[in-house]
N, C-alpha and C. Protein backbone atom coordinates (compact mmCIF):
# COMPACT_ATOMS: atom_id res chain seq x y z
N UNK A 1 -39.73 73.22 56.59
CA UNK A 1 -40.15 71.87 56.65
C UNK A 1 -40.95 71.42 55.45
N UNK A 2 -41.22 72.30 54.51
CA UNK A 2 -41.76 71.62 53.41
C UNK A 2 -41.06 70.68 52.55
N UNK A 3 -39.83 70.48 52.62
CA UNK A 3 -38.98 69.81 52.17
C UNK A 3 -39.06 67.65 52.67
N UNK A 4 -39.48 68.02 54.44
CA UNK A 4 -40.22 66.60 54.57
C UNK A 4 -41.26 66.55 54.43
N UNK A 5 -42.33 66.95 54.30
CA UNK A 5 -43.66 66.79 54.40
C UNK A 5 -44.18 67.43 52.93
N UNK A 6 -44.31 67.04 51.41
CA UNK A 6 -44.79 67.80 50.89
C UNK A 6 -46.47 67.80 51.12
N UNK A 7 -46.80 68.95 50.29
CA UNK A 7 -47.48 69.39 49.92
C UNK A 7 -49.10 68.17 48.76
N UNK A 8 -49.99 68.20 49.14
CA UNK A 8 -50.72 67.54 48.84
C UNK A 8 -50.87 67.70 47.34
N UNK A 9 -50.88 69.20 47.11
CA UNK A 9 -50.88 69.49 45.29
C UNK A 9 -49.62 68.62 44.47
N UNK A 10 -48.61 68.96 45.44
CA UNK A 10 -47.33 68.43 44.60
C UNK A 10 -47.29 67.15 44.21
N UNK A 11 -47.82 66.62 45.78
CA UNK A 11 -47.87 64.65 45.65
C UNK A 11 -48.87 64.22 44.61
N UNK A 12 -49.74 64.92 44.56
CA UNK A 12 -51.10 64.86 43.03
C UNK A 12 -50.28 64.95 42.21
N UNK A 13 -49.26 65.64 41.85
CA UNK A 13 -48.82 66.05 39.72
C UNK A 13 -47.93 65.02 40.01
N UNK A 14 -47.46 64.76 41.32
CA UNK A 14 -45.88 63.49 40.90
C UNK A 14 -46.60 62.46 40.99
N UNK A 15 -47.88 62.28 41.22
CA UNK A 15 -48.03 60.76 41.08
C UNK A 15 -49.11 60.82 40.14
N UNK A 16 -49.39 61.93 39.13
CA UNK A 16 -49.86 61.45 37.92
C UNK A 16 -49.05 61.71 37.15
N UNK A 17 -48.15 62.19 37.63
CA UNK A 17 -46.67 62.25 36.01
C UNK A 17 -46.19 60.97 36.44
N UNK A 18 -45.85 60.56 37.57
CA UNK A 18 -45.41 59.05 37.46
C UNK A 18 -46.07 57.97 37.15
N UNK A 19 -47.53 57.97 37.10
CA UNK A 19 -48.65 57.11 36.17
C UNK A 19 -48.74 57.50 34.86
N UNK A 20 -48.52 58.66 34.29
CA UNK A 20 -48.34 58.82 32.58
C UNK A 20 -47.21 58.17 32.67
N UNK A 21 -45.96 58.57 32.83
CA UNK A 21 -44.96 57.97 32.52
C UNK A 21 -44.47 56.58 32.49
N UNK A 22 -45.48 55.89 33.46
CA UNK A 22 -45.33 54.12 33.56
C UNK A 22 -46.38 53.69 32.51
N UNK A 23 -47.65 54.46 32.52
CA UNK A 23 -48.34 53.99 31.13
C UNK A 23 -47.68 54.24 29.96
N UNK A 24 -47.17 54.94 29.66
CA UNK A 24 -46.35 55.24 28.55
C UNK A 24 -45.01 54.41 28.15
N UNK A 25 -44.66 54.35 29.04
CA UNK A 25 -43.46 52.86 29.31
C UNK A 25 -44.16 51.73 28.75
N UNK A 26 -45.19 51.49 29.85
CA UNK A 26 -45.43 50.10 29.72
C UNK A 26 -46.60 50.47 28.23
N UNK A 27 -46.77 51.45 27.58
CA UNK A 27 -47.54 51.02 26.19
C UNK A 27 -46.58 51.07 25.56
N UNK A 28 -45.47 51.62 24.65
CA UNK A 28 -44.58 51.88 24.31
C UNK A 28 -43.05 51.31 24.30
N UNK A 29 -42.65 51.19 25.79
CA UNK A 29 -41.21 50.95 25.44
C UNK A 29 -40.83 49.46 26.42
N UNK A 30 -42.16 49.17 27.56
CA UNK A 30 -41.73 47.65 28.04
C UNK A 30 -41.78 46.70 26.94
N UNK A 31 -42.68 46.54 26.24
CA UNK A 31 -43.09 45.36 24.96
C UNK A 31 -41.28 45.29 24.57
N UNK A 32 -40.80 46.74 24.16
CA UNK A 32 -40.10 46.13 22.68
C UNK A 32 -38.59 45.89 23.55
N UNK A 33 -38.49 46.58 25.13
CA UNK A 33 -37.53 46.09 25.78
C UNK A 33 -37.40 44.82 26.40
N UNK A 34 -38.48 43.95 26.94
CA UNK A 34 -39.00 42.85 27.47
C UNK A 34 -38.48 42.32 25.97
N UNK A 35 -39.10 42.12 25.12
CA UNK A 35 -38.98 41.76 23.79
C UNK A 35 -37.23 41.26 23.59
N UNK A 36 -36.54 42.42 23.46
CA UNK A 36 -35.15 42.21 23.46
C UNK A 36 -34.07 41.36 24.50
N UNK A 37 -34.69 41.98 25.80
CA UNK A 37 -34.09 41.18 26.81
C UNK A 37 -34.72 39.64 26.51
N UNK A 38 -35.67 39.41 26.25
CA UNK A 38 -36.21 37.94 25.68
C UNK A 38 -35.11 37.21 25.15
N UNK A 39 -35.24 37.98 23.74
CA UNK A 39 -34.64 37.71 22.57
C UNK A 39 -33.06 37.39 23.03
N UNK A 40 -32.44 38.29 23.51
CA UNK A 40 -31.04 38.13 24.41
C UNK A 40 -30.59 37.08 25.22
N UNK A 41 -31.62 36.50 25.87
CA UNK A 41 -31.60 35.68 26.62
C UNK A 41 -31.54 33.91 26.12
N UNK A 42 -32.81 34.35 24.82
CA UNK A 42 -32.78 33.16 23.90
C UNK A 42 -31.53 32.94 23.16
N UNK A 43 -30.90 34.17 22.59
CA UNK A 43 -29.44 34.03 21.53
C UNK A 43 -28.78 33.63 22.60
N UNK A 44 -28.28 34.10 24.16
CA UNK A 44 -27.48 33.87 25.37
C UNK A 44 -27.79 31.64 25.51
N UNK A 45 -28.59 31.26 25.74
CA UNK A 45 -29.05 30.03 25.69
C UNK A 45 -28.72 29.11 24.69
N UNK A 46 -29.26 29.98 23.26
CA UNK A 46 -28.74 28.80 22.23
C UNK A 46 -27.07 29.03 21.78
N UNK A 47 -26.50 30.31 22.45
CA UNK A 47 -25.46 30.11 22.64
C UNK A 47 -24.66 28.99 23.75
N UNK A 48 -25.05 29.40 24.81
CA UNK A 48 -24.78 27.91 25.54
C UNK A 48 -25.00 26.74 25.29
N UNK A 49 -25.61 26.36 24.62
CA UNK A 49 -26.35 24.94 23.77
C UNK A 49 -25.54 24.52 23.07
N UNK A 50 -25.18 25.82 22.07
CA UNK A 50 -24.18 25.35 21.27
C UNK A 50 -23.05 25.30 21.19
N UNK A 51 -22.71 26.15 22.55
CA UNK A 51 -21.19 25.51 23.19
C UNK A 51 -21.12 23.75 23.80
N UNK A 52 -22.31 23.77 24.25
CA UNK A 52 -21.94 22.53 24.92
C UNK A 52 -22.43 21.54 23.57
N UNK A 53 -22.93 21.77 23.12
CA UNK A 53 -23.46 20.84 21.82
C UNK A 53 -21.29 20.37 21.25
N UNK A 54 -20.96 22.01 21.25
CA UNK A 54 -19.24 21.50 20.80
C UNK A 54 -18.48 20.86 21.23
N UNK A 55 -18.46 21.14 22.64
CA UNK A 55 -18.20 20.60 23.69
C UNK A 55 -18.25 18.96 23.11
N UNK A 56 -19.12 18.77 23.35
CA UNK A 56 -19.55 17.21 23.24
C UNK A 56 -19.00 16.25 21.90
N UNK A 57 -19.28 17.33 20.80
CA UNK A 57 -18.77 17.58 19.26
C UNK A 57 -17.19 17.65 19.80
N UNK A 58 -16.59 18.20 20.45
CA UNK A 58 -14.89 17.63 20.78
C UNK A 58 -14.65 16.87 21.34
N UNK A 59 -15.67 16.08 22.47
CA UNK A 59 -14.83 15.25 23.39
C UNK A 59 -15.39 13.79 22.20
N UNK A 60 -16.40 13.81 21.17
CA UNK A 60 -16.57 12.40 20.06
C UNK A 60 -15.39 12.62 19.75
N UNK A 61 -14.90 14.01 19.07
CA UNK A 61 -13.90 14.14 17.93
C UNK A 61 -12.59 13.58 18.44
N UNK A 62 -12.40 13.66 19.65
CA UNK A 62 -11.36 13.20 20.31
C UNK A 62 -11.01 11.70 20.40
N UNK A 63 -11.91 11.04 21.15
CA UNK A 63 -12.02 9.84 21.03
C UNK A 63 -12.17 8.93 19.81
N UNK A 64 -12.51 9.61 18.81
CA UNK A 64 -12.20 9.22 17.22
C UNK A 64 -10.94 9.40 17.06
N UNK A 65 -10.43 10.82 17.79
CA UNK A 65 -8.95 10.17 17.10
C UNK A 65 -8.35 9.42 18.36
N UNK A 66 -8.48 9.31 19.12
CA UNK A 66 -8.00 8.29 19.63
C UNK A 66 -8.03 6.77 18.92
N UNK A 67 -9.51 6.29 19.05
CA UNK A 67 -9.83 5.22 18.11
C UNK A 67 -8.42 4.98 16.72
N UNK A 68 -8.73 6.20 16.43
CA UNK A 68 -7.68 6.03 14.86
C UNK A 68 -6.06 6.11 15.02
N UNK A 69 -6.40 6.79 16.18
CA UNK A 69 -4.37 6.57 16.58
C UNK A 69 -3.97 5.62 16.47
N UNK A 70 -4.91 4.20 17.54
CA UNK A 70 -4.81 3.27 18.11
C UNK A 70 -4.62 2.26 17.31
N UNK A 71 -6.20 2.34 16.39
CA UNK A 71 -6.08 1.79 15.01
C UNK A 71 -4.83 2.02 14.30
N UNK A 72 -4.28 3.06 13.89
CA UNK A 72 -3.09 3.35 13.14
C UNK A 72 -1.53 2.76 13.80
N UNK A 73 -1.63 2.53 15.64
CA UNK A 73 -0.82 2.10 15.80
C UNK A 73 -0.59 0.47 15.73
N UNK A 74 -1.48 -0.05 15.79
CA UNK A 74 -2.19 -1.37 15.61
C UNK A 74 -1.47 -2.16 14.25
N UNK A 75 -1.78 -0.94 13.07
CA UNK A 75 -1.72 -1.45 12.01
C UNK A 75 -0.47 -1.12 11.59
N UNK A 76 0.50 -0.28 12.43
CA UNK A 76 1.86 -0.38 11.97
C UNK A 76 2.56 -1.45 12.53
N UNK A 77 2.06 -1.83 14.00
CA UNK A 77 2.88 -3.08 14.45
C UNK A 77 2.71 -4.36 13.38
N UNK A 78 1.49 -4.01 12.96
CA UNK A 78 1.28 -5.25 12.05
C UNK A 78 2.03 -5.83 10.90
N UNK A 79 2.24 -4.00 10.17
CA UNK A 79 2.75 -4.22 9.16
C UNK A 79 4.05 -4.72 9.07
N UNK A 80 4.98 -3.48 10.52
CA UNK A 80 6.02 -4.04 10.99
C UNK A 80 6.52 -5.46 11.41
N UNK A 81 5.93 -6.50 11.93
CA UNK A 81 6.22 -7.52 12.04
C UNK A 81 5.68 -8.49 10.70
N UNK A 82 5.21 -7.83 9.89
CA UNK A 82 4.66 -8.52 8.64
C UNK A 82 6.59 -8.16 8.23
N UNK A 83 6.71 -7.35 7.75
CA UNK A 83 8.39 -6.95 7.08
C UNK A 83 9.00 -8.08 7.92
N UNK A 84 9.23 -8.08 9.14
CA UNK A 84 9.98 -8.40 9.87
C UNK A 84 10.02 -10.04 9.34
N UNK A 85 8.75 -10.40 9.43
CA UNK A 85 8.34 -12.07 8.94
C UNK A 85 9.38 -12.53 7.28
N UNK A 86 9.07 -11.05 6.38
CA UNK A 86 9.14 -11.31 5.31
C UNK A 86 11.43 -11.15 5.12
N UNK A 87 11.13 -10.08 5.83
CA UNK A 87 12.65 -10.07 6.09
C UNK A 87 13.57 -11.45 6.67
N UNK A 88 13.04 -11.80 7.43
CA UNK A 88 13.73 -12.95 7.68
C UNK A 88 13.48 -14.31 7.03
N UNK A 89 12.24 -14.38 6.37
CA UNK A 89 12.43 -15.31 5.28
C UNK A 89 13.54 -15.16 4.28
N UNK A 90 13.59 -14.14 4.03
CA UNK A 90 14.18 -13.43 2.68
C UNK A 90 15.61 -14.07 3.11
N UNK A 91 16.13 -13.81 4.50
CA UNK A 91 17.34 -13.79 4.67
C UNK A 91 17.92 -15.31 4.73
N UNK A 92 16.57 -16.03 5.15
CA UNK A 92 17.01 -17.87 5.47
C UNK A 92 16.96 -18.02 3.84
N UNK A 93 16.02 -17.51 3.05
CA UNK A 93 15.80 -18.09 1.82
C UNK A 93 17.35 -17.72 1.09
N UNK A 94 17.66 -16.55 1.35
CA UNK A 94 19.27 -16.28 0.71
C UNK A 94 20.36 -17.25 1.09
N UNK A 95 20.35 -17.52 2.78
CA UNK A 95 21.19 -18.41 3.30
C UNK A 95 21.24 -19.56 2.72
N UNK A 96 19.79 -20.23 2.62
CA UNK A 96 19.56 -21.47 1.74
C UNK A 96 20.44 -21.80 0.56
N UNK A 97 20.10 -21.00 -0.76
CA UNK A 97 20.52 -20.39 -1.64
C UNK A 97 22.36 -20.12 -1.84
N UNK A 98 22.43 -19.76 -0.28
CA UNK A 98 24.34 -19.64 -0.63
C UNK A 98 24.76 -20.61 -0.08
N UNK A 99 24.15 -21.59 0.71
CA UNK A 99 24.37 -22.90 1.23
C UNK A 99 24.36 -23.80 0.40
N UNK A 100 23.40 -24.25 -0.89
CA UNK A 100 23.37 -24.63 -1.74
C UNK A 100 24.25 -24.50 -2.62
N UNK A 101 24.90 -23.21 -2.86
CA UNK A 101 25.55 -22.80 -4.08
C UNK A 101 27.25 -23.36 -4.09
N UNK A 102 27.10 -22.79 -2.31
CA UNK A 102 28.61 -23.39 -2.04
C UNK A 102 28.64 -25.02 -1.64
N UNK A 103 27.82 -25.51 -1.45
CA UNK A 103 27.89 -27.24 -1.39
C UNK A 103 28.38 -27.13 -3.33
N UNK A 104 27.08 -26.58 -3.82
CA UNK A 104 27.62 -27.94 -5.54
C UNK A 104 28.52 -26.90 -6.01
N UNK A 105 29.62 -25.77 -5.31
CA UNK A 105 30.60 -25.76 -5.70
C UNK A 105 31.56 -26.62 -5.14
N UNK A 106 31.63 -27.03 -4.00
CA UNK A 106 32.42 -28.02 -3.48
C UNK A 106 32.00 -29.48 -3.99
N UNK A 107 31.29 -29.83 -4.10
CA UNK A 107 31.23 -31.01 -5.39
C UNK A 107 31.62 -30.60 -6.40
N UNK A 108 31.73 -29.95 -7.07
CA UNK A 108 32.03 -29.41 -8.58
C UNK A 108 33.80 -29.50 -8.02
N UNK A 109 34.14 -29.50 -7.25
CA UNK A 109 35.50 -29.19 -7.01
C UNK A 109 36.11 -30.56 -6.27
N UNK A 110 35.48 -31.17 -5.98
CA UNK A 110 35.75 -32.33 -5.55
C UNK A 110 35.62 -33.16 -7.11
N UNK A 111 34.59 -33.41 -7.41
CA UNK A 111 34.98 -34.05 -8.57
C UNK A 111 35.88 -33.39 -9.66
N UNK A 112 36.38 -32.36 -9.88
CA UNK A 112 37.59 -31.83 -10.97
C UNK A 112 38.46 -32.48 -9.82
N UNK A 113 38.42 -32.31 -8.96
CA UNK A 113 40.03 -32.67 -8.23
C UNK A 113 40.37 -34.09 -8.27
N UNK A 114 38.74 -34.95 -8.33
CA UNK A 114 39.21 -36.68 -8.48
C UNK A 114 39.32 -36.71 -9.48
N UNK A 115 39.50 -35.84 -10.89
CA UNK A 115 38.96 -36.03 -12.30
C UNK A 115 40.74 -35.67 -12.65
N UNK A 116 41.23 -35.09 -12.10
CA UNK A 116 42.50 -34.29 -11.54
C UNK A 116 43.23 -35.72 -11.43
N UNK A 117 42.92 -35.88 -10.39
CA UNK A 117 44.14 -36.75 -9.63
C UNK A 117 44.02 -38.20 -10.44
N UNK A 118 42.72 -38.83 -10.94
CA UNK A 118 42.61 -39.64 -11.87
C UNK A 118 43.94 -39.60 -13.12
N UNK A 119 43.69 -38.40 -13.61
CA UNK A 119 44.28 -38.42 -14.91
C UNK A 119 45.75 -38.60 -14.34
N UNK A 120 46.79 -37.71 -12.98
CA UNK A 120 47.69 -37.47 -13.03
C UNK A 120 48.47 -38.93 -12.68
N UNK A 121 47.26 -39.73 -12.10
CA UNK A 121 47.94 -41.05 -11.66
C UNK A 121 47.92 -41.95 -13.04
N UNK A 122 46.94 -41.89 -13.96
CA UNK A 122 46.94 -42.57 -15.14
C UNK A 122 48.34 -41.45 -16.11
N UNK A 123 48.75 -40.95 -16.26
CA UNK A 123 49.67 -40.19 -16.54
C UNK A 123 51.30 -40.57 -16.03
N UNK A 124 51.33 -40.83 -14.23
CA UNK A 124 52.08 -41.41 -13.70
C UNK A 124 52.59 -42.83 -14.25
N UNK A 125 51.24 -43.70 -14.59
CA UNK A 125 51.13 -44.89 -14.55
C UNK A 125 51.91 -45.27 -15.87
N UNK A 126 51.28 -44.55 -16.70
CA UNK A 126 51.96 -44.74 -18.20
C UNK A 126 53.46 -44.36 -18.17
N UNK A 127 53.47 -43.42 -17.66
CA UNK A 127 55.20 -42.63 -17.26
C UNK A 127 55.80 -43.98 -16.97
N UNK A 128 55.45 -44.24 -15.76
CA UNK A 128 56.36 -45.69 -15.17
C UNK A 128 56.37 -46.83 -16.11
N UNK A 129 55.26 -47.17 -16.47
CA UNK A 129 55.08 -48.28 -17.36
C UNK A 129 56.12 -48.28 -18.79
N UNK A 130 56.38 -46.60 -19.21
CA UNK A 130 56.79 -46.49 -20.23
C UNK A 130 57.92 -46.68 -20.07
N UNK A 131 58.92 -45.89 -18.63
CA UNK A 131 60.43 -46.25 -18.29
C UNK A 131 59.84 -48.07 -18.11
N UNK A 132 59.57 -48.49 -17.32
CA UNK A 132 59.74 -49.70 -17.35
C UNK A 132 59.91 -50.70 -18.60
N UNK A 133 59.34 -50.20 -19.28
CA UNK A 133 59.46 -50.68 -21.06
C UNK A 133 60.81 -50.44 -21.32
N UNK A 134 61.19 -49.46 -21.44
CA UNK A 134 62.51 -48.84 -22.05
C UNK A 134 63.93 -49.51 -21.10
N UNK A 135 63.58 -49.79 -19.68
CA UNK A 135 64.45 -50.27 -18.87
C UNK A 135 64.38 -51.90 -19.42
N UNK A 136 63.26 -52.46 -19.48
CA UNK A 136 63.33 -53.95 -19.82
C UNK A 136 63.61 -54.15 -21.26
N UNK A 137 63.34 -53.50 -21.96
CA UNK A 137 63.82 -53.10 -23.53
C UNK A 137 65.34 -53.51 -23.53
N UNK A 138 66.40 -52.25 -22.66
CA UNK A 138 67.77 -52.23 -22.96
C UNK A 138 68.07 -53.42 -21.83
N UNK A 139 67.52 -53.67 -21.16
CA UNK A 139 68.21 -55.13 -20.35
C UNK A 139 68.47 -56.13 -20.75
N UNK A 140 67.09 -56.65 -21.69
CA UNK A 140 66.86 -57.70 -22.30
C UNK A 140 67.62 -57.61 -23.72
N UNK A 141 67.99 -56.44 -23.84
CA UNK A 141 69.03 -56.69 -25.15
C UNK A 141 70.04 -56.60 -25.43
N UNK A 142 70.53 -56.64 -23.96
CA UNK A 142 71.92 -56.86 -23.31
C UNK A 142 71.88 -58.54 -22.95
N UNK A 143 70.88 -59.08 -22.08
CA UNK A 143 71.26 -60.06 -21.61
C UNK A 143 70.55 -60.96 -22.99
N UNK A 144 70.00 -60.73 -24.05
CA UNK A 144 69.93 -61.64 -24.54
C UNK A 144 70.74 -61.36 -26.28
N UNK A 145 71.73 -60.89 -25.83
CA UNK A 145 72.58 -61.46 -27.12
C UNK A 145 72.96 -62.47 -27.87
N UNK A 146 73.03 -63.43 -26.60
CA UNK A 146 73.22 -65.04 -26.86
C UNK A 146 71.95 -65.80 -26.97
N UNK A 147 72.15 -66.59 -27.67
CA UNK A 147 71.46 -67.66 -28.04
C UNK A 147 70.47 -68.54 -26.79
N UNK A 148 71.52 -68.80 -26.33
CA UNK A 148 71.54 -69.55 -25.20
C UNK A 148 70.98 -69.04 -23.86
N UNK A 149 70.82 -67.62 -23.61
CA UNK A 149 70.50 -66.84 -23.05
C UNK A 149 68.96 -66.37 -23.20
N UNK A 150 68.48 -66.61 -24.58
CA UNK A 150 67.26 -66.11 -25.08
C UNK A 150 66.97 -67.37 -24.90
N UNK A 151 66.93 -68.93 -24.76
CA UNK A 151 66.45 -69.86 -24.83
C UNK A 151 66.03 -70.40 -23.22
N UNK A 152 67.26 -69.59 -22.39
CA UNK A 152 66.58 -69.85 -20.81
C UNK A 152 65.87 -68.82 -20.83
N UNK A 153 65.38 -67.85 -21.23
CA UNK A 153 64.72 -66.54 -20.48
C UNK A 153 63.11 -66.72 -20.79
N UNK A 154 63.10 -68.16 -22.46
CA UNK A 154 62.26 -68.39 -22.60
C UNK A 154 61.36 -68.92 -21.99
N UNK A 155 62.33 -70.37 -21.48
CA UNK A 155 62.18 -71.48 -20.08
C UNK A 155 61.64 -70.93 -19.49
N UNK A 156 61.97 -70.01 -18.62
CA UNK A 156 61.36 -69.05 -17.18
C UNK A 156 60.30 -68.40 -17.72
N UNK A 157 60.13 -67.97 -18.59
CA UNK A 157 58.93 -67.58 -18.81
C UNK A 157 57.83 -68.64 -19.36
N UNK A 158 57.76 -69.46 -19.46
CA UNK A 158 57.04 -70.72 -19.20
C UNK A 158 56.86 -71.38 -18.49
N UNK A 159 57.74 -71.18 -17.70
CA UNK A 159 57.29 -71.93 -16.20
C UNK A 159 56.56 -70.74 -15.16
N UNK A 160 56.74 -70.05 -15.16
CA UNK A 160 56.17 -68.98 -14.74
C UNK A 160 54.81 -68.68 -14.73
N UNK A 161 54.46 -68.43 -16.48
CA UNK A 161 53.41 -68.71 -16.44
C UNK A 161 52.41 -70.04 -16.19
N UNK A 162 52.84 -71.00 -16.17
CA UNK A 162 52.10 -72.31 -16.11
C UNK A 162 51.94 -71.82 -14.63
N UNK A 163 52.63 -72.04 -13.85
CA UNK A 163 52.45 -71.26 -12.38
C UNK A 163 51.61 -70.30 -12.41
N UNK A 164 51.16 -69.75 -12.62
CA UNK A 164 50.34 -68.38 -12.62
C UNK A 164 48.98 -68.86 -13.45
């Protein structure tokens, strides 16, 4: 039974070896372990700090780019319907332009064609006028061989004109 009940000598050396040994701890090796676990706890902390410090540092960074997406999409619609504006000027201003071009070619072609048909009727005119010459030429120098013939043709043409 000494095994439950020790011995009064024994319980004396184990409980001054277990008071050296806690003084000795606690002069010696609590400071610089307390110390570390401190220290651990502080790096553990400003590690968390500075996760969430990132944290926070990603969810700005985010919303900046959002901001700038938005912005960026903003400013392509803009630009896009700026083209779009300029494009379809471009295209009325061309239309204009070939609308114009083909009107004063169709005047340009209208007048050669009256400039045309002018000449071909003054051309005509002389044509006829000229057989008509040549027809009254050989008539009149058929029917006026005679004397007498040239002296009525004169008549009629004096009375004619007084009439007229």
């Amino acid at each position: 039974m000494n095994l439950v009940t020790p011995e009064f000598g024994l319980l004396f050396w184990q409980i001054l070896i277990f008071g050296i040994v806690l003084f000795l701890l606690s002069k010696f090796a609590w400071k610089p372990i307390v110390t570390a676990l401190e220290e651990r706890e502080n790096t553990i902390a400003d590690a968390l700090g500075a996760a969430e410090k990132a944290k926070e540092e990603m969810k700005n960074l985010q919303a900046s780019n959002e901001k700038l997406l938005q912005e960026a999409r903003l400013e392509r619609d803009k630009i896009l319907k700026e083209a779009q504006v300029t494009a379809s000027g471009l295209i009325s201003e061309a239309k204009d332009k070939a609308s114009a071009e083909a009107n004063r070619l169709v005047d340009n072609a209208r007048v050669a064609i009256q400039s045309e048909k002018a000449a071909a009727l003054a051309e005509v005119k002389n044509t006829a006028a000229s057989l008509a010459l040549e027809i009254a030429e050989k008539v009149i120098r058929k029917n006026l061989s005679s004397d007498g013939a040239q002296k009525t043709l004169v008549d009629e043409f004096i009375k004619e004109s007084k009439l007229n």
